[in-house]
Protein backbone atom coordinates (compact mmCIF):
# COMPACT_ATOMS: atom_id res chain seq x y z
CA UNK A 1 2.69 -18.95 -9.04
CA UNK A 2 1.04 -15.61 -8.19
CA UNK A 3 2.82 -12.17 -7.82
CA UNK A 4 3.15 -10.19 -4.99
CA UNK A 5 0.22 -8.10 -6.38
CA UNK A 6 -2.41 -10.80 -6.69
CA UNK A 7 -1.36 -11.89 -2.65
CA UNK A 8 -2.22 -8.71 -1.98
CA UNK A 9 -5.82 -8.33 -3.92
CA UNK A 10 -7.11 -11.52 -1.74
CA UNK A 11 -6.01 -9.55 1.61
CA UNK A 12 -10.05 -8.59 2.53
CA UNK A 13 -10.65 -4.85 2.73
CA UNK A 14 -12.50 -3.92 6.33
CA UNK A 15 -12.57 -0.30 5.20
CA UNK A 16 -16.42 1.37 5.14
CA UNK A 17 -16.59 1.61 1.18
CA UNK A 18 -17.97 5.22 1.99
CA UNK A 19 -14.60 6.78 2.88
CA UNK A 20 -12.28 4.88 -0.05
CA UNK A 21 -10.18 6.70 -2.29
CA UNK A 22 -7.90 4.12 -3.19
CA UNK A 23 -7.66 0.40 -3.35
CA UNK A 24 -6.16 -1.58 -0.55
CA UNK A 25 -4.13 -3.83 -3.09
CA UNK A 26 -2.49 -0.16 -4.11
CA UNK A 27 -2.24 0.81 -0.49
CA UNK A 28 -0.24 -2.21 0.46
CA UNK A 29 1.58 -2.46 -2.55
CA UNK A 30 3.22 1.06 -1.67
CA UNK A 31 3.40 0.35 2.11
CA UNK A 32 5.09 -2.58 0.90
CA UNK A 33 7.34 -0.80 -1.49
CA UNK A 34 8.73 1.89 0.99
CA UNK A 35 8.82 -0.49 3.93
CA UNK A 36 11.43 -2.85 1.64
CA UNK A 37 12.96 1.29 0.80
CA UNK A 38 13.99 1.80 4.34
CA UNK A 39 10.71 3.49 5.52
CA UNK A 40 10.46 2.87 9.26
CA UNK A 41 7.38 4.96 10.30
CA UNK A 42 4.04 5.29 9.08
CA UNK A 43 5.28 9.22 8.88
CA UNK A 44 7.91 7.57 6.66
CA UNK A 45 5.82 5.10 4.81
CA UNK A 46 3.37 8.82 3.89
CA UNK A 47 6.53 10.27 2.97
CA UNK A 48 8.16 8.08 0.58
CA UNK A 49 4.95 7.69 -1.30
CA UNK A 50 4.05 11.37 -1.85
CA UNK A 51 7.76 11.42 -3.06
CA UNK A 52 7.22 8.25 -5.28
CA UNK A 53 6.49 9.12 -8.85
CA UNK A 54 2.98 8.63 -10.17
């Protein structure tokens, strides 16, 4: 049964592959993190990951 990480590798990326830093699986997986945190906001989803540890 696949993990919450490989769900999130088949979600397809729309991004223009000029302006990515980072990879949507790692986006989501930390949207996903601080959403299940508490973090109601975008503001609050930015926040809890620049607070997360590395």
């Amino acid at each position: 049964m696949p993990g919450l990480l490989e769900r999130l590798a088949e979600v397809p990326d729309p991004r223009d592959p000029r302006g990515v830093r980072h990879a949507l699986v790692v986006v989501l997986a930390l949207t996903a993190c601080a959403v299940l945190a508490g973090a109601r906001s975008l503001l609050a989803v930015g926040e809890w990951i620049a607070d997360a540890p590395p």
